[in-house]
N, C-alpha and C. Protein backbone atom coordinates (compact mmCIF):
# COMPACT_ATOMS: atom_id res chain seq x y z
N UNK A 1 9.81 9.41 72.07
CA UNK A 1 8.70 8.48 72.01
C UNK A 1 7.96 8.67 70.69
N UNK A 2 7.83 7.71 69.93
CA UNK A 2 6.88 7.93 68.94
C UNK A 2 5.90 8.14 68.65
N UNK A 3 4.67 8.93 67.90
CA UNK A 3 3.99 9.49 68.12
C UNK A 3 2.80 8.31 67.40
N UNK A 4 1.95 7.09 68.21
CA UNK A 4 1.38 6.20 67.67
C UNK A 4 -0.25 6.63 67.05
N UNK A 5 -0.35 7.87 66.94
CA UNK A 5 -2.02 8.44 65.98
C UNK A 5 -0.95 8.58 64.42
N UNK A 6 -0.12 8.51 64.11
CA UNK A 6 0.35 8.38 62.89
C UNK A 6 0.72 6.91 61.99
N UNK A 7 0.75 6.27 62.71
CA UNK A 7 1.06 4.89 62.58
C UNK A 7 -0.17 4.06 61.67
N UNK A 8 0.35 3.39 60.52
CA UNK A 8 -0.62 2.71 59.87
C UNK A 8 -1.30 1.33 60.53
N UNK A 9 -2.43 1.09 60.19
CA UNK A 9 -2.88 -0.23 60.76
C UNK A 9 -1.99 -1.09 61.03
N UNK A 10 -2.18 -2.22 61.90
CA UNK A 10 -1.31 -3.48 62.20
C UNK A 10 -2.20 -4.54 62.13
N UNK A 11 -1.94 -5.72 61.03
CA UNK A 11 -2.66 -7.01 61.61
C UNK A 11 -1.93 -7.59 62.52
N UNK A 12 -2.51 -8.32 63.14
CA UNK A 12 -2.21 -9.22 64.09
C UNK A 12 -2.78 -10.78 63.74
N UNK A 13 -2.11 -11.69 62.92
CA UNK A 13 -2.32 -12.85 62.73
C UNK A 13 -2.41 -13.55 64.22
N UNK A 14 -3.04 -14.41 64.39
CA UNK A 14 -2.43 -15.27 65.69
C UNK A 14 -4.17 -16.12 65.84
N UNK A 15 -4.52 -16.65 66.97
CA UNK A 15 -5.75 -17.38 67.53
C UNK A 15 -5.86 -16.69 68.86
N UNK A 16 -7.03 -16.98 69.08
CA UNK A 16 -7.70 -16.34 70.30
C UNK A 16 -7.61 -16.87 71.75
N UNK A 17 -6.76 -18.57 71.21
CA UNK A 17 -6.90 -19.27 72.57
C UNK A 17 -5.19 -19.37 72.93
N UNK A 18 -4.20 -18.50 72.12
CA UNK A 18 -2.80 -18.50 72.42
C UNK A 18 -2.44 -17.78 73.18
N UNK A 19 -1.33 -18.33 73.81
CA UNK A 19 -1.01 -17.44 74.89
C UNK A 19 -0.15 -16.46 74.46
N UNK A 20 0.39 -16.54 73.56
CA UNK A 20 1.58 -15.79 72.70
C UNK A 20 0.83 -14.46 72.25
N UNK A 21 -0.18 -14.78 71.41
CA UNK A 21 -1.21 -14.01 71.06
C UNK A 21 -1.77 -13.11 72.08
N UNK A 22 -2.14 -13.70 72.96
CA UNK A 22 -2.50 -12.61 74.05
C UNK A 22 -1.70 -11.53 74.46
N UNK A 23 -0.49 -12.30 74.53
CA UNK A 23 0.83 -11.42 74.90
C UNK A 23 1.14 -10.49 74.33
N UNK A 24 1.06 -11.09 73.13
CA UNK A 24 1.44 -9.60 71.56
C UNK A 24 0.09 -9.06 71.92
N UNK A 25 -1.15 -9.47 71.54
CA UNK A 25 -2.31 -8.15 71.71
C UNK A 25 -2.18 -7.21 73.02
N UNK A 26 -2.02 -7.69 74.46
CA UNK A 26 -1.61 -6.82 75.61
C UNK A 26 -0.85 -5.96 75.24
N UNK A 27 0.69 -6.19 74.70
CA UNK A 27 1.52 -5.14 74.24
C UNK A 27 0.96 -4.13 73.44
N UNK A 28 0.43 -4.28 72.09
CA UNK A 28 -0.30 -3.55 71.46
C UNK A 28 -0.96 -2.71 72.22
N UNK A 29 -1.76 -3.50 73.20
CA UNK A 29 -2.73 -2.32 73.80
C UNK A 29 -2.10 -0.93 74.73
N UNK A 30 -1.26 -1.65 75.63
CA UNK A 30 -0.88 -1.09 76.33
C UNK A 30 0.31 -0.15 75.68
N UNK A 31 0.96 -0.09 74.87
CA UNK A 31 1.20 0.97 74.23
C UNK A 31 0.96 2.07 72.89
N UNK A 32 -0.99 1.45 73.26
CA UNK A 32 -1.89 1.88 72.35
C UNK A 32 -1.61 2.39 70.67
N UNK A 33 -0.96 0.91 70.55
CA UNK A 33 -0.78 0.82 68.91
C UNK A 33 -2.29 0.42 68.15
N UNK A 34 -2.48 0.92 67.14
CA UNK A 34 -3.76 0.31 66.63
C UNK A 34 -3.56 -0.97 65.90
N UNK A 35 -4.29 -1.99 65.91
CA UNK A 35 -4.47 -3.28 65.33
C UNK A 35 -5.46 -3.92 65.42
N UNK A 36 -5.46 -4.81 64.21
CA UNK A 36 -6.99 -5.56 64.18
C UNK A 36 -6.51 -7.45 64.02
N UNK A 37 -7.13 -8.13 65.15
CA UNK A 37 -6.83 -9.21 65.04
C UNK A 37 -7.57 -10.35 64.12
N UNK A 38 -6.80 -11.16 63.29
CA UNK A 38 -7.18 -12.22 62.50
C UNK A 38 -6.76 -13.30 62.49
N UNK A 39 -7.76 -14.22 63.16
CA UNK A 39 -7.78 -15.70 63.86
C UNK A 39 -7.02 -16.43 62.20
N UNK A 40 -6.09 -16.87 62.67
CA UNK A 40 -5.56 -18.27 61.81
C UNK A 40 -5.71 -19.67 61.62
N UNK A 41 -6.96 -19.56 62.30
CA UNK A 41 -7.85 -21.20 62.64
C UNK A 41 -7.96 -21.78 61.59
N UNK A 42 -8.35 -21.38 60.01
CA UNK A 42 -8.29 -21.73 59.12
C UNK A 42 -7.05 -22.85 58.37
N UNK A 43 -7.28 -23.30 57.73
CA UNK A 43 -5.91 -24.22 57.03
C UNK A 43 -5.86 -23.30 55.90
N UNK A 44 -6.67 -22.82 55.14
CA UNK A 44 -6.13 -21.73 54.16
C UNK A 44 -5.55 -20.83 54.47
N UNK A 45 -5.53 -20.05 55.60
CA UNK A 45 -5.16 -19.16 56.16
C UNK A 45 -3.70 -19.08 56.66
N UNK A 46 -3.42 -20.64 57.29
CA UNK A 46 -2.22 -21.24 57.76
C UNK A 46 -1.15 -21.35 56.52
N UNK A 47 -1.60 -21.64 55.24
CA UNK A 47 -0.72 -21.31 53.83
C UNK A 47 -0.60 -20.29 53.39
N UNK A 48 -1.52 -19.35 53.97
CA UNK A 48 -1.15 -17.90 53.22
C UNK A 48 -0.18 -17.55 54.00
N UNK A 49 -0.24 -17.75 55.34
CA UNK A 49 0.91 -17.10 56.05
C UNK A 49 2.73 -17.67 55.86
N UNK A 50 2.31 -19.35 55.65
CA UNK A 50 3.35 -19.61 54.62
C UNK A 50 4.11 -19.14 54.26
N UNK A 51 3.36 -19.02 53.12
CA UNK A 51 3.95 -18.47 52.23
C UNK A 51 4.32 -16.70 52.21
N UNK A 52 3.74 -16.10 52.83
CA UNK A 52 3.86 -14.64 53.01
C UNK A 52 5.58 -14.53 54.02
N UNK A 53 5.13 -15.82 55.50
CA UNK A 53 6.05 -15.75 55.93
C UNK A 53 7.55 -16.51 55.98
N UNK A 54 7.38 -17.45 55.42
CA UNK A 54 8.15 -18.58 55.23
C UNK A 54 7.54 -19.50 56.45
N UNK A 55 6.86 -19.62 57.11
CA UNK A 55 7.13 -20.41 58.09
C UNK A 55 5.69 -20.26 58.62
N UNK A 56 5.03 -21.46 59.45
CA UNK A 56 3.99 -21.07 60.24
C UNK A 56 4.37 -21.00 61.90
N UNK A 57 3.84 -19.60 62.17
CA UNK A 57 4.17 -19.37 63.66
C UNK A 57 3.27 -18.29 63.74
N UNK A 58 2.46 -18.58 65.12
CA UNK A 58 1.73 -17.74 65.58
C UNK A 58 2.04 -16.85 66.46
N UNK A 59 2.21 -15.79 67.37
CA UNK A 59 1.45 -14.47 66.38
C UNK A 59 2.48 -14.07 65.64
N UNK A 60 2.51 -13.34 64.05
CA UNK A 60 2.83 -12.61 63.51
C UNK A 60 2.10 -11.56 62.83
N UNK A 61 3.02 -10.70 62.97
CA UNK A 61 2.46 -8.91 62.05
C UNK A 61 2.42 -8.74 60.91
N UNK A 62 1.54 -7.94 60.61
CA UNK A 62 1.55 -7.52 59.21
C UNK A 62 1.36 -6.07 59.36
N UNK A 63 2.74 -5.21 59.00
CA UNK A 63 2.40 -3.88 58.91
C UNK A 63 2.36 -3.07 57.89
N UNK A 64 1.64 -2.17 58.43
CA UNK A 64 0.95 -0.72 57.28
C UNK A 64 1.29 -1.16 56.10
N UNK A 65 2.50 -1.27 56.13
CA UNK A 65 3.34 -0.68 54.71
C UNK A 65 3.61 -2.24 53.99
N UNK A 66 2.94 -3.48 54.21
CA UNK A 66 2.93 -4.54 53.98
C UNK A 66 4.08 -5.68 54.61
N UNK A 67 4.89 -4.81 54.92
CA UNK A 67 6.07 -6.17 55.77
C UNK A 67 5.41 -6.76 56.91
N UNK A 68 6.24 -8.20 56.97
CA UNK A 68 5.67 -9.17 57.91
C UNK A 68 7.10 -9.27 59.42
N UNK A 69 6.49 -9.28 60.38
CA UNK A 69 7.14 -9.89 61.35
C UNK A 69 6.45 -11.07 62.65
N UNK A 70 8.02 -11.37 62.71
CA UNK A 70 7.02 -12.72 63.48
C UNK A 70 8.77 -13.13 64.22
N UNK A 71 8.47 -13.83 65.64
CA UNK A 71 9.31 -13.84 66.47
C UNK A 71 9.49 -15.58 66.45
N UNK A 72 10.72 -16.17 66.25
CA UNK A 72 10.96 -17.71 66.38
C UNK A 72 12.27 -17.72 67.15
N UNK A 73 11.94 -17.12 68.12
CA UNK A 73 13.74 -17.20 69.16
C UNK A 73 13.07 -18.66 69.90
């Protein structure tokens, strides 16, 4: 099991009224990863991720170490 007090911050892109979002923050919690969530309500915000991610889809990560993930199954 990995030891999650070593683990660098996590953003959590996504909105507050998604259900997806909720889903990814529950997980987080419940296997008490640290992360800080940042609403994408914005239209500027929606191009940064863009472009960071190729694609707009809510929720995606941004971890510690700067890589992005994000789930489009």
């Amino acid at each position: 099991m990995n030891d999650t007090t070593t683990l660098q911050p996590i953003t959590l892109h996504g909105s507050n009224i998604s259900y997806f979002t909720g889903k990814m923050e529950n997980y987080l919690r419940v296997r008490g990863i640290p992360y800080e969530l940042h609403s994408m309500q914005l239209p500027s915000k929606r191009k940064a991720l863009e472009k960071a991610v190729g694609l707009w889809q809510i929720p995606a990560l941004r971890l510690g170490d700067g890589r992005w993930m994000t789930d489009f199954t």
